[in-house]
N, C-alpha and C. Protein backbone atom coordinates (compact mmCIF):
# COMPACT_ATOMS: atom_id res chain seq x y z
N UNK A 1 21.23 11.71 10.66
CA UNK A 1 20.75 11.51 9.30
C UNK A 1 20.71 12.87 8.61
N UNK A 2 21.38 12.96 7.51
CA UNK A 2 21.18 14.17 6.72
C UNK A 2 20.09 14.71 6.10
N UNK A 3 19.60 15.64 5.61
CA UNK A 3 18.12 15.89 4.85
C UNK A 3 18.27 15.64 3.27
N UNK A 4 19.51 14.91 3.03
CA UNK A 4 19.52 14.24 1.70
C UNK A 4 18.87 12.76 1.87
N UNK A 5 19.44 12.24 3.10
CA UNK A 5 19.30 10.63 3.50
C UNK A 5 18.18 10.22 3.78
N UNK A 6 17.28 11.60 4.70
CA UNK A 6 15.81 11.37 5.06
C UNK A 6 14.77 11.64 3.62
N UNK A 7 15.82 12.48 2.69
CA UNK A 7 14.45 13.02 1.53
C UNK A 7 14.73 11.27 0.78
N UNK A 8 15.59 10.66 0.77
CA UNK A 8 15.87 9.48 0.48
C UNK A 8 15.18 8.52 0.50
N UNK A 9 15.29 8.21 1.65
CA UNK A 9 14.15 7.14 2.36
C UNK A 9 12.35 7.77 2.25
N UNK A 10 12.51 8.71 2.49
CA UNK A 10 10.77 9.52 2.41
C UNK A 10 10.55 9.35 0.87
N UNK A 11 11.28 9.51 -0.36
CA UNK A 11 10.70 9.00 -1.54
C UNK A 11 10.45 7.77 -1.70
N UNK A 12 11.56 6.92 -1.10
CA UNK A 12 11.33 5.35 -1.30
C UNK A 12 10.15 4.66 -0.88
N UNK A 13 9.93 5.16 0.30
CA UNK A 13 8.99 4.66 1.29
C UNK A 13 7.41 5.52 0.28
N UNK A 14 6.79 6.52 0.29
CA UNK A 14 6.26 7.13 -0.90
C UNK A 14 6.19 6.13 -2.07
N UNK A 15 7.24 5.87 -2.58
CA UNK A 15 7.23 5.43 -4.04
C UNK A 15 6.24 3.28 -3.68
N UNK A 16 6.46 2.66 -2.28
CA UNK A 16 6.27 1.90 -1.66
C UNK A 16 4.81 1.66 -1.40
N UNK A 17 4.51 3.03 -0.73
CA UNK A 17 2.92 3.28 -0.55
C UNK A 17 1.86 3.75 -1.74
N UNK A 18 2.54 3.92 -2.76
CA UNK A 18 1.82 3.82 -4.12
C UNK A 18 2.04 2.69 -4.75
N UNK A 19 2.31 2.02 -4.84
CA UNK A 19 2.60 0.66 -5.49
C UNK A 19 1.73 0.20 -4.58
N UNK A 20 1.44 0.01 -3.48
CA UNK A 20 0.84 -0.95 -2.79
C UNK A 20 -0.45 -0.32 -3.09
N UNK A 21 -0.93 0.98 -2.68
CA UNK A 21 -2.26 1.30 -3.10
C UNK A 21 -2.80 0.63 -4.66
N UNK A 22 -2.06 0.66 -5.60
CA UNK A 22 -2.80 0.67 -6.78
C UNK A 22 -2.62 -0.95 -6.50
N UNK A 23 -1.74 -1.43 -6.47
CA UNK A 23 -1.64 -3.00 -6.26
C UNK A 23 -2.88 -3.50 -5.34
N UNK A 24 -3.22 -3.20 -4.41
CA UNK A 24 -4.41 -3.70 -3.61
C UNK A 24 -5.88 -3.05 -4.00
N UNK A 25 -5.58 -1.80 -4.71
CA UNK A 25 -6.97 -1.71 -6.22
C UNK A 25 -7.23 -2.53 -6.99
N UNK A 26 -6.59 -2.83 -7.58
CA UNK A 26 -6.06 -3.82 -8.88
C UNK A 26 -6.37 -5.64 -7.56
N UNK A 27 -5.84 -5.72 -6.74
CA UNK A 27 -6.53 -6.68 -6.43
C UNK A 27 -7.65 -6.84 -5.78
N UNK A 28 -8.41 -6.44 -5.39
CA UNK A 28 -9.69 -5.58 -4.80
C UNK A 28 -10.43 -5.92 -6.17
N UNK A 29 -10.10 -5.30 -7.51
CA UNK A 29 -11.25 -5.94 -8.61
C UNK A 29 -10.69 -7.29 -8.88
N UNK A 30 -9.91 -7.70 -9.01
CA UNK A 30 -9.39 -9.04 -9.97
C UNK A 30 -9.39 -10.32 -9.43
N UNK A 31 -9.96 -10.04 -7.84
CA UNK A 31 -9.75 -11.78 -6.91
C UNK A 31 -10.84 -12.22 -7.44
N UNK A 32 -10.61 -13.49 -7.03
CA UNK A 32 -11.75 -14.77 -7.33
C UNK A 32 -11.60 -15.72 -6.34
N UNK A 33 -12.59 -16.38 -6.24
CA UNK A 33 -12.46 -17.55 -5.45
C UNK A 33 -13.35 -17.70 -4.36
N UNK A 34 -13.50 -18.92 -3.50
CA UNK A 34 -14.66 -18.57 -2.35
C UNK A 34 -14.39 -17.45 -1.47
N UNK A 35 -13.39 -16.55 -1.27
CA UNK A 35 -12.88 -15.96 -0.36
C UNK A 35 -12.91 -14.85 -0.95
N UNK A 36 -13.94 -14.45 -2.17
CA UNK A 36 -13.97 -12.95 -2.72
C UNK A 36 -14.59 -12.15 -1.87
N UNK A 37 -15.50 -12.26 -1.45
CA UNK A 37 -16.39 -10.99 -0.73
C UNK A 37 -15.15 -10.70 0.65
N UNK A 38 -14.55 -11.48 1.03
CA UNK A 38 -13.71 -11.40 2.52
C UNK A 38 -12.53 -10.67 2.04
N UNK A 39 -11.93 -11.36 0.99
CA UNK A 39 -10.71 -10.43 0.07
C UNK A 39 -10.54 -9.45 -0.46
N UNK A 40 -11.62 -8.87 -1.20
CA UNK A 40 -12.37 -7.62 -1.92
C UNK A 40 -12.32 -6.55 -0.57
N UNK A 41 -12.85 -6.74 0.41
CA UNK A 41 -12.86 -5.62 1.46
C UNK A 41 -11.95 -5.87 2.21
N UNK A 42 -10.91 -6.56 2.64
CA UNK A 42 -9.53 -6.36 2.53
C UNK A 42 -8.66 -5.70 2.03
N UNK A 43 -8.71 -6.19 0.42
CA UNK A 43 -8.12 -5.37 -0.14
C UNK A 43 -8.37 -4.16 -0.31
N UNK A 44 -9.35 -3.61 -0.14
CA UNK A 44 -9.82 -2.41 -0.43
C UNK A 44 -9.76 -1.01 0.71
N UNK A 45 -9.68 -1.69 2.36
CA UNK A 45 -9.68 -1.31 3.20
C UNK A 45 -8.07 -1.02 3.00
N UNK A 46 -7.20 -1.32 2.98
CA UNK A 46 -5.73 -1.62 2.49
C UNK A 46 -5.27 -0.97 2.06
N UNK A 47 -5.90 -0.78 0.76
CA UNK A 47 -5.70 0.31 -0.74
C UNK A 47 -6.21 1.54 0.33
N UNK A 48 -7.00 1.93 0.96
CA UNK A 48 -7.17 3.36 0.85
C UNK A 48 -5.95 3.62 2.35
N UNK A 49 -5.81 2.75 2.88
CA UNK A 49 -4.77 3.10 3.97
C UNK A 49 -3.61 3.35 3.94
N UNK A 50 -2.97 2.76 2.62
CA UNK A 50 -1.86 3.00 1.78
C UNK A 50 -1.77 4.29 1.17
N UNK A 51 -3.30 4.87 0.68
CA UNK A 51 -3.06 6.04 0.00
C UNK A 51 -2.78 7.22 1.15
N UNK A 52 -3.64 7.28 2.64
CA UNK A 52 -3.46 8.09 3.67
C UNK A 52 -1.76 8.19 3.88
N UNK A 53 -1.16 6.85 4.10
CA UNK A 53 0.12 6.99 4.15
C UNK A 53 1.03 8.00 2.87
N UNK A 54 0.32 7.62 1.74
CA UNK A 54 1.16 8.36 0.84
C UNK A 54 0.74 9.71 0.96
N UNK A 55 -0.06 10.35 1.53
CA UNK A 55 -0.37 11.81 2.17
C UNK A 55 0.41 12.33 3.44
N UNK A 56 0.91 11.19 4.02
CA UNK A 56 1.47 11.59 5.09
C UNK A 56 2.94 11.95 4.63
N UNK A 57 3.40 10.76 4.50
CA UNK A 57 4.94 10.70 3.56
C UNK A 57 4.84 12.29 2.69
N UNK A 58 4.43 12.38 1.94
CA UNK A 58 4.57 13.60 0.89
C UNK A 58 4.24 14.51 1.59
N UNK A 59 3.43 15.25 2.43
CA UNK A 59 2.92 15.84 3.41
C UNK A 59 4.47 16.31 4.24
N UNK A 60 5.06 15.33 4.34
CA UNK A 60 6.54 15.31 5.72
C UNK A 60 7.49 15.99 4.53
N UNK A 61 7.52 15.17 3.47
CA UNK A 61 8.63 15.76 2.61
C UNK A 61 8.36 17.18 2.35
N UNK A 62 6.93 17.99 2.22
CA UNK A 62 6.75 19.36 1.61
C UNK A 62 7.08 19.94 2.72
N UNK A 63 6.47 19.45 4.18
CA UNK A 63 6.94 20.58 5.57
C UNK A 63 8.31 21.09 5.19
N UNK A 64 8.81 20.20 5.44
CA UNK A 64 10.55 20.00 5.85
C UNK A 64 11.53 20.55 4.18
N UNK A 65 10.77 20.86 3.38
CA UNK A 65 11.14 21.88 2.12
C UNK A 65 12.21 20.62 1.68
N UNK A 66 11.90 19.49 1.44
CA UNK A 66 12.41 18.08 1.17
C UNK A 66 12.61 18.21 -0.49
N UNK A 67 13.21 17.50 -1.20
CA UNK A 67 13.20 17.71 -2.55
C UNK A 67 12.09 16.01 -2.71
N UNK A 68 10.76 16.24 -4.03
CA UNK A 68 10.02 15.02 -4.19
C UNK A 68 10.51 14.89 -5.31
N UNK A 69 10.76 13.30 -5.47
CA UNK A 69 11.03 12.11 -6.58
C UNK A 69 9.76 12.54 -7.47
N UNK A 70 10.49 13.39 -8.58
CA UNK A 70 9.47 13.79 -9.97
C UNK A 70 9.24 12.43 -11.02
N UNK A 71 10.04 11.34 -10.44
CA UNK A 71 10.25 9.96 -11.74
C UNK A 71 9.23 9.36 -11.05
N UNK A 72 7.92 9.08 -11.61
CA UNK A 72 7.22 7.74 -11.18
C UNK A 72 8.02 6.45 -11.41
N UNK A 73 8.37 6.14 -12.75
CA UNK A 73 9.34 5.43 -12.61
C UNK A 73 10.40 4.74 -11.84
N UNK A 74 11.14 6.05 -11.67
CA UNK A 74 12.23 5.98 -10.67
C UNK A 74 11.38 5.38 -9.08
N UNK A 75 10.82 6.04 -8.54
CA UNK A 75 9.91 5.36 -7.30
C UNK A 75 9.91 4.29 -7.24
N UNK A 76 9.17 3.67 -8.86
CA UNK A 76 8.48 2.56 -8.37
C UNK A 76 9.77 1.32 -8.55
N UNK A 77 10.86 1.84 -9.34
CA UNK A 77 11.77 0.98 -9.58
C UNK A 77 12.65 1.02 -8.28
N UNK A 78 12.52 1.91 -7.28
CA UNK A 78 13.40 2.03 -5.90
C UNK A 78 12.95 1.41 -4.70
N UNK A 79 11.71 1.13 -5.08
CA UNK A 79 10.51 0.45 -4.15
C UNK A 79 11.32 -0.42 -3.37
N UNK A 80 10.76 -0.90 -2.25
CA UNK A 80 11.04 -2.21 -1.10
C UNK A 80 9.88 -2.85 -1.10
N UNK A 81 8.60 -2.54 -1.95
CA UNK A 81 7.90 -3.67 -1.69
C UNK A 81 8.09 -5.03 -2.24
N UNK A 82 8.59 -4.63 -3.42
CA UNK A 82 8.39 -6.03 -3.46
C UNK A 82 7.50 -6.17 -5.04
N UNK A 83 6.58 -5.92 -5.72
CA UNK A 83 5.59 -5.68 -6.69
C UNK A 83 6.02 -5.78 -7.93
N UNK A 84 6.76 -5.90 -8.15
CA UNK A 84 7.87 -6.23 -9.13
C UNK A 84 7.60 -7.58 -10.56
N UNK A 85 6.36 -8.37 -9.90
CA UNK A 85 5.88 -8.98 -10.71
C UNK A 85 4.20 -9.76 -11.10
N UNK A 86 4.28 -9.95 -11.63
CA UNK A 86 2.53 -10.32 -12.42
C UNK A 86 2.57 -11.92 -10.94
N UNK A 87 1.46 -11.66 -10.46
CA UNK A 87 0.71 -12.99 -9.45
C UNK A 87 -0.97 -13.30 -10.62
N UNK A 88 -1.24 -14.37 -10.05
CA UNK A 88 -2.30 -14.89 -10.36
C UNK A 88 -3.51 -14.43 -10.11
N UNK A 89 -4.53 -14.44 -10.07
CA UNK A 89 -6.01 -13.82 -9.58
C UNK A 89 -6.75 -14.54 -8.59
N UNK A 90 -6.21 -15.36 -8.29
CA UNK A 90 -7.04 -15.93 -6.79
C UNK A 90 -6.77 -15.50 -5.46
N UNK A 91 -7.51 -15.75 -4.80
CA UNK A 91 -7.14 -15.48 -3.55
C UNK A 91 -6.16 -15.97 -2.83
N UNK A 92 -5.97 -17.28 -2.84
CA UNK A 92 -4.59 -17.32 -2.35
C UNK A 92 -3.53 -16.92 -2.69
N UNK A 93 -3.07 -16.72 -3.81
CA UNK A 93 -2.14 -16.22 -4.59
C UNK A 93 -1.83 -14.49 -4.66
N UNK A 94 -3.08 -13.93 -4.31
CA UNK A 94 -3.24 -12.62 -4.11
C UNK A 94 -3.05 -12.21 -2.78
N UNK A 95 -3.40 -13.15 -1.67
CA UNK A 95 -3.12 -13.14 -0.23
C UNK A 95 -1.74 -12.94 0.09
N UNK A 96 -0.81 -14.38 -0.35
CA UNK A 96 0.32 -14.59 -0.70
C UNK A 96 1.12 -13.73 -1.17
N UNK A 97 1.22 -13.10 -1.86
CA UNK A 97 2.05 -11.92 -2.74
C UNK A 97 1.68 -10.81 -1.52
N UNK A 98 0.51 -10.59 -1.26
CA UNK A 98 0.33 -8.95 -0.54
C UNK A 98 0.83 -9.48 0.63
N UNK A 99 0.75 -10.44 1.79
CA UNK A 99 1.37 -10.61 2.68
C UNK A 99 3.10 -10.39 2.62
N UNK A 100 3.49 -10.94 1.34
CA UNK A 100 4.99 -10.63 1.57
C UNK A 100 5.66 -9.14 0.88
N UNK A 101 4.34 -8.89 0.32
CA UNK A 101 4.81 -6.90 0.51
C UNK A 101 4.89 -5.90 1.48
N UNK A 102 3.96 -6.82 2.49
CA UNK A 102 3.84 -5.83 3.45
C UNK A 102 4.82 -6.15 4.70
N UNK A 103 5.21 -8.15 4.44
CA UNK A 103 6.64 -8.11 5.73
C UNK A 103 7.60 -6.89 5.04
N UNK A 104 7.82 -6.81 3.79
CA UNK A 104 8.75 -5.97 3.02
C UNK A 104 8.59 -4.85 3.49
N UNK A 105 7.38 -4.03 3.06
CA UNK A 105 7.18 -2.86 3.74
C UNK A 105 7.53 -2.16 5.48
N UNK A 106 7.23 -3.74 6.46
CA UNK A 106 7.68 -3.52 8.07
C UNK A 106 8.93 -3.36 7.93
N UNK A 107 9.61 -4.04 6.96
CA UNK A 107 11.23 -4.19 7.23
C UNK A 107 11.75 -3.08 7.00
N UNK A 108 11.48 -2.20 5.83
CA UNK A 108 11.43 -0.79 5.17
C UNK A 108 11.76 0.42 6.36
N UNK A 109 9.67 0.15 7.25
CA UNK A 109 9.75 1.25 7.80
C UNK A 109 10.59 1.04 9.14
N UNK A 110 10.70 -0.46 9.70
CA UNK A 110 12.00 -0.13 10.78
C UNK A 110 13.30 -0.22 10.78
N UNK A 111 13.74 0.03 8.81
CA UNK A 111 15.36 -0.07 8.78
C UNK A 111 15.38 1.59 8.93
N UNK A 112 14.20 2.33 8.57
CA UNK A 112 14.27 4.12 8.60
C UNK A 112 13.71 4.51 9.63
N UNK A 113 13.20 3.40 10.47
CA UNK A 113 13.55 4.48 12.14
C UNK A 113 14.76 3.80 12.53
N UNK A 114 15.11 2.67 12.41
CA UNK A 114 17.01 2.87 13.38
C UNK A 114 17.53 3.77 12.34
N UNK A 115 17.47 3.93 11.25
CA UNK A 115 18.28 4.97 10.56
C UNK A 115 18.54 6.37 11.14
N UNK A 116 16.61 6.85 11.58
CA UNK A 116 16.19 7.84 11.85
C UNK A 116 17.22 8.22 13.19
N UNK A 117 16.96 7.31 14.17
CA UNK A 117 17.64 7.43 15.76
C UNK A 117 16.67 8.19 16.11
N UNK A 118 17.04 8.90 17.70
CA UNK A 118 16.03 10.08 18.05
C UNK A 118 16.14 11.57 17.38
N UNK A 119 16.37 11.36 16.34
CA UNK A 119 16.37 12.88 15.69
C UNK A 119 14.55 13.12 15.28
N UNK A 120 14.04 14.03 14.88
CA UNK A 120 12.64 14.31 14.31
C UNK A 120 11.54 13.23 14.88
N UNK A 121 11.71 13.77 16.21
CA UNK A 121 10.22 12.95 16.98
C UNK A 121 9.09 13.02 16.54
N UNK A 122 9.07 14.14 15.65
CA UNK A 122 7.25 14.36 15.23
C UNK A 122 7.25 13.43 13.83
N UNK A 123 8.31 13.52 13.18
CA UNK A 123 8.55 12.30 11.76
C UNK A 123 8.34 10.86 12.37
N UNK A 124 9.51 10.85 13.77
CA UNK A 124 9.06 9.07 14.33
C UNK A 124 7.97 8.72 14.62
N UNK A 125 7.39 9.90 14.75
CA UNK A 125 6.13 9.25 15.82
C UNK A 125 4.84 8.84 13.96
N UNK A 126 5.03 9.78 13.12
CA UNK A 126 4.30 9.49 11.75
C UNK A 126 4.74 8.02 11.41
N UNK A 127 6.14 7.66 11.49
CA UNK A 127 6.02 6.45 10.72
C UNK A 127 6.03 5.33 11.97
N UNK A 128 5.46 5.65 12.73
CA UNK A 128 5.38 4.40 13.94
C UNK A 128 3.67 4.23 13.36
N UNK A 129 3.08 5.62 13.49
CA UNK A 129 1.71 4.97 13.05
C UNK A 129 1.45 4.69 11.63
N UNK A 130 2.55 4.75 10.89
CA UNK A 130 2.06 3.53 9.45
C UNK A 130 2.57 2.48 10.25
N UNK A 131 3.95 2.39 10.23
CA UNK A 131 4.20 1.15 10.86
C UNK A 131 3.15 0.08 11.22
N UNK A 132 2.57 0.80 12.41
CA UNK A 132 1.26 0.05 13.21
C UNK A 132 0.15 -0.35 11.93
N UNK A 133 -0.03 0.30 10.76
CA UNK A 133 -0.63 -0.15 10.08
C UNK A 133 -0.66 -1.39 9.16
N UNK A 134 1.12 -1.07 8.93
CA UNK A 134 1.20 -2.24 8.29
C UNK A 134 1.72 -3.60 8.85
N UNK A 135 1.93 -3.28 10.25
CA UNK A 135 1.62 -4.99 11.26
C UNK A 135 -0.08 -4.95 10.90
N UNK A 136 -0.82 -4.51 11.52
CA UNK A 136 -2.27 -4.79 11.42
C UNK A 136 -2.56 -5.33 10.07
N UNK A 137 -2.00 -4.95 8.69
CA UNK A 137 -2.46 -5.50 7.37
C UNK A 137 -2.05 -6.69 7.18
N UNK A 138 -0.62 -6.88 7.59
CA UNK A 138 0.06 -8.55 7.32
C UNK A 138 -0.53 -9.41 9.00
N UNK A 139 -1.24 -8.88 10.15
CA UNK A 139 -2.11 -9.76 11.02
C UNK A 139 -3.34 -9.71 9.75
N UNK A 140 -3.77 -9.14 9.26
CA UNK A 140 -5.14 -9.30 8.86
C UNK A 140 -5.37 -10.57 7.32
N UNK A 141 -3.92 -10.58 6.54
CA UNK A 141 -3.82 -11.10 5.98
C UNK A 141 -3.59 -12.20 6.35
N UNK A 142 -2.87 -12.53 7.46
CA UNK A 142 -2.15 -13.88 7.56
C UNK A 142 -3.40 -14.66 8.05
N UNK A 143 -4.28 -14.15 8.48
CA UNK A 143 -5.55 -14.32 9.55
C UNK A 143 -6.24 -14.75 7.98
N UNK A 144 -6.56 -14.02 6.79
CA UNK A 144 -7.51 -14.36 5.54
C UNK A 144 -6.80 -15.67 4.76
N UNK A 145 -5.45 -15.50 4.94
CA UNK A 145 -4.64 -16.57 4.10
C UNK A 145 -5.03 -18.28 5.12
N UNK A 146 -5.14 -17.85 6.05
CA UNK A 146 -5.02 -19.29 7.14
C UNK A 146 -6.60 -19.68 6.65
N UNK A 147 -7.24 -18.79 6.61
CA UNK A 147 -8.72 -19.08 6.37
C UNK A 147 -8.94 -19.91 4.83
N UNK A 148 -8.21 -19.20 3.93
CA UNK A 148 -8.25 -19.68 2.42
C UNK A 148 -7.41 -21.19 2.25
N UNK A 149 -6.13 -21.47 2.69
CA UNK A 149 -5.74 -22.11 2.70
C UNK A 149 -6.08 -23.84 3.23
N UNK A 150 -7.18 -23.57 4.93
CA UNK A 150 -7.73 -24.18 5.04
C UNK A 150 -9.02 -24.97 3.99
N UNK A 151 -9.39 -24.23 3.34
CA UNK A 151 -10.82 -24.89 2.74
C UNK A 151 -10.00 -25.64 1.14
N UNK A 152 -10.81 -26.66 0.67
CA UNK A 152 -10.43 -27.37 -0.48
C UNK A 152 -11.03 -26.60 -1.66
N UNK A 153 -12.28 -26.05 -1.65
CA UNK A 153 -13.09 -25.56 -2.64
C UNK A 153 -12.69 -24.18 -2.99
N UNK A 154 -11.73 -24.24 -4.19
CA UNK A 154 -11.13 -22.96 -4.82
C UNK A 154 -12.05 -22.87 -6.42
N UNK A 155 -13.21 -23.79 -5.99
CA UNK A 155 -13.48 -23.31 -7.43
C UNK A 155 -14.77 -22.05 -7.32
N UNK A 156 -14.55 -21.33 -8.77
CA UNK A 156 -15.67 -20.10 -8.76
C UNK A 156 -17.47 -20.21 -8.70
N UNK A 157 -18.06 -19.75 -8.20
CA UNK A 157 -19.29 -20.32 -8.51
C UNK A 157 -20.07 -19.76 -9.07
N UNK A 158 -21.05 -19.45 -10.06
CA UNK A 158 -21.61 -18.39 -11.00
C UNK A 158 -22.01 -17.15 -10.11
N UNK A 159 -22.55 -17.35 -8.47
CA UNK A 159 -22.97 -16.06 -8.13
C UNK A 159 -22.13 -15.12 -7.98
N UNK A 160 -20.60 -15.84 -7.24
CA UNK A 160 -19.27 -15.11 -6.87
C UNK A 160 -18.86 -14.25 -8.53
N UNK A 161 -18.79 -14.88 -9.94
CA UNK A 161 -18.66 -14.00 -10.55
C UNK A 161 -19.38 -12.88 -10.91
N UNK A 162 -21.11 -13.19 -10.89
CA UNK A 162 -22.19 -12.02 -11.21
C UNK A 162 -21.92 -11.19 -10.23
N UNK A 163 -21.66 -11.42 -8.73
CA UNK A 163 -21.09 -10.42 -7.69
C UNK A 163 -20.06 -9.35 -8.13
N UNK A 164 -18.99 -10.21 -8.50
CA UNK A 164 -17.61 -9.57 -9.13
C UNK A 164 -17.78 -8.51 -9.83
N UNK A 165 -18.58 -9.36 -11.15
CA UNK A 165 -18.64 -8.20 -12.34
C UNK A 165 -19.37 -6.96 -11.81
N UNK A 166 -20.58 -7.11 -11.30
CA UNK A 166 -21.55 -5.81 -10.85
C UNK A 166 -20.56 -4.96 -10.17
N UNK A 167 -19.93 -5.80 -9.03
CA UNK A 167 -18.85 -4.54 -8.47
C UNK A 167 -17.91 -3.74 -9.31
N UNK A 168 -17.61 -4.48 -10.14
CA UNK A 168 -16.77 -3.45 -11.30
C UNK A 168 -17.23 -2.02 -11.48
N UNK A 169 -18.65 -2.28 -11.75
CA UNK A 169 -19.51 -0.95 -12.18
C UNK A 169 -19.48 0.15 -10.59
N UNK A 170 -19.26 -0.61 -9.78
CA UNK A 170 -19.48 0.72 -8.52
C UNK A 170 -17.92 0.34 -7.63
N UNK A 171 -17.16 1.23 -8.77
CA UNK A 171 -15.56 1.46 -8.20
C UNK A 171 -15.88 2.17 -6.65
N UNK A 172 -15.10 2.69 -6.02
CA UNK A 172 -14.85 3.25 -5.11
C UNK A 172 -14.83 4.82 -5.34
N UNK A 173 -15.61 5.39 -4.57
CA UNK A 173 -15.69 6.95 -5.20
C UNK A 173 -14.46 7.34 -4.49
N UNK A 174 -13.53 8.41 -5.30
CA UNK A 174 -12.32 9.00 -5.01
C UNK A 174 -12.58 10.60 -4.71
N UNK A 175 -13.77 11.04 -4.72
CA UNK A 175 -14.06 12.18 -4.59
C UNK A 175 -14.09 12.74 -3.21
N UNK A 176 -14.34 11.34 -2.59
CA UNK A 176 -14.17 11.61 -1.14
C UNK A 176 -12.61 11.75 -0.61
N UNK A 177 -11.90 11.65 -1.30
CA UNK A 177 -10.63 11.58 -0.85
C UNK A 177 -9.82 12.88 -1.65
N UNK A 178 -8.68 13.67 -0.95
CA UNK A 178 -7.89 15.01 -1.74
C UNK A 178 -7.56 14.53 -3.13
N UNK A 179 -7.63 15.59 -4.00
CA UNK A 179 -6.88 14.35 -5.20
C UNK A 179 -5.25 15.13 -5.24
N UNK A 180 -4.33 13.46 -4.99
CA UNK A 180 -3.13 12.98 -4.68
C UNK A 180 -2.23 13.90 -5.65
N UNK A 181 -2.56 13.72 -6.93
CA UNK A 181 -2.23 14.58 -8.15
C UNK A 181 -2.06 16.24 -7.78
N UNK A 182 -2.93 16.39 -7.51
CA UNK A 182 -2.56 17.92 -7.31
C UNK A 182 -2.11 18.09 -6.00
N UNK A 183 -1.82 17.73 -4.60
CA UNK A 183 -1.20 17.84 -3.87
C UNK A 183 0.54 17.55 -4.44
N UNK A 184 0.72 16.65 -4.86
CA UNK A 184 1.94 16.07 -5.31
C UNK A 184 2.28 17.23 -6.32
N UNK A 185 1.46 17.88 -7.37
CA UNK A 185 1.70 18.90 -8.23
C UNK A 185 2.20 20.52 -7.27
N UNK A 186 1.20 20.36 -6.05
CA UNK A 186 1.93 21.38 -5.43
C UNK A 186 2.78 21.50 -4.74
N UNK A 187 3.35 20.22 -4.24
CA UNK A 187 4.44 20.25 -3.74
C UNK A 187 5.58 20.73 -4.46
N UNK A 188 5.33 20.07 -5.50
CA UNK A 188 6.60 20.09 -6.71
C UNK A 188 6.66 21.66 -6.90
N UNK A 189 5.64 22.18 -7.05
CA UNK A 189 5.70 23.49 -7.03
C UNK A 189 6.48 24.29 -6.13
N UNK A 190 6.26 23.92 -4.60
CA UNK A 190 7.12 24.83 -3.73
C UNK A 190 8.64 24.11 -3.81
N UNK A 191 8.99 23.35 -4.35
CA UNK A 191 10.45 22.95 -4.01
C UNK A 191 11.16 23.54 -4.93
């Protein structure tokens, strides 16, 4: 694999793990249904595991003096997830859609390790452990979807929304986490 082919795939895959982070933010506030409190920390557990990945990915591209995809755009339009369109706000429907981003995503990261071959063991061994992450997200989903799917009662009930809304007000603090922006700003810088 050339270091055009790997900076290739390392943006795509990048451009993949941001779409899914903000996508499982964005569904993290917007589910409904009896299956909010179970879905909400799903999704949310999800979203921040997606963002570690996108530290790793960008992280591999700055070692290796990689050139980074300056087009958000471009990323998100190169994507393999899948995200590509407006889903509904329930939980099943939100289950549904993220489950088949993330078969998308497995398929992704093991068409770029046979790509990879045994070249850059310390790169294979990084995307074996997203990899492993994102089997564990589509087991964890398929496991919430079997659960949702089973029950008849999809309707909202006044506490599930007073729940909802209050959570709005206590986002997820990001302070605990590098901010993504200026790592990504310094990368761009050394290339």
């Amino acid at each position: 694999m050339t270091q055009n082919e790997k900076a290739t795939w390392l943006n795509r895959l990048l451009g993949d793990e941001l779409i899914s982070h903000l996508q499982y933010k964005i569904a993290a506030h917007n589910v409904i249904g009896p299956d909010y409190d179970a879905c909400k920390a799903e999704f949310t557990e999800h979203a921040d595991e997606e963002y570690e990945h996108m530290g790793i990915l960008m992280d591999k591209l700055v070692e290796e003096h990689l050139p980074i995809d300056q087009g958000l755009i471009h990323l998100i339009n190169n994507s393999y997830s899948g995200y590509d369109k407006q889903v509904g706000r329930s939980s099943a429907q939100l289950l549904a859609h993220h489950h088949q981003a993330e078969v998308n995503a497995i398929r992704a990261y093991k068409q770029f390790l046979h790509a990879l071959g045994c070249e850059d063991p310390g790169l294979r061994d990084k995307i074996k452990e997203i990899l492993n992450d994102e089997l564990k997200h589509r087991t964890d989903l398929e496991k919430l979807e079997s659960s949702v799917n089973g029950r008849t009662d999809n309707l909202v009930n006044s506490q599930e929304l007073f729940s909802r809304k209050s959570d709005l007000s206590r986002r997820s603090d990001l302070s605990r986490k590098p901010d993504l922006r200026t790592r990504y700003l310094t990368a761009l810088s050394r290339v």
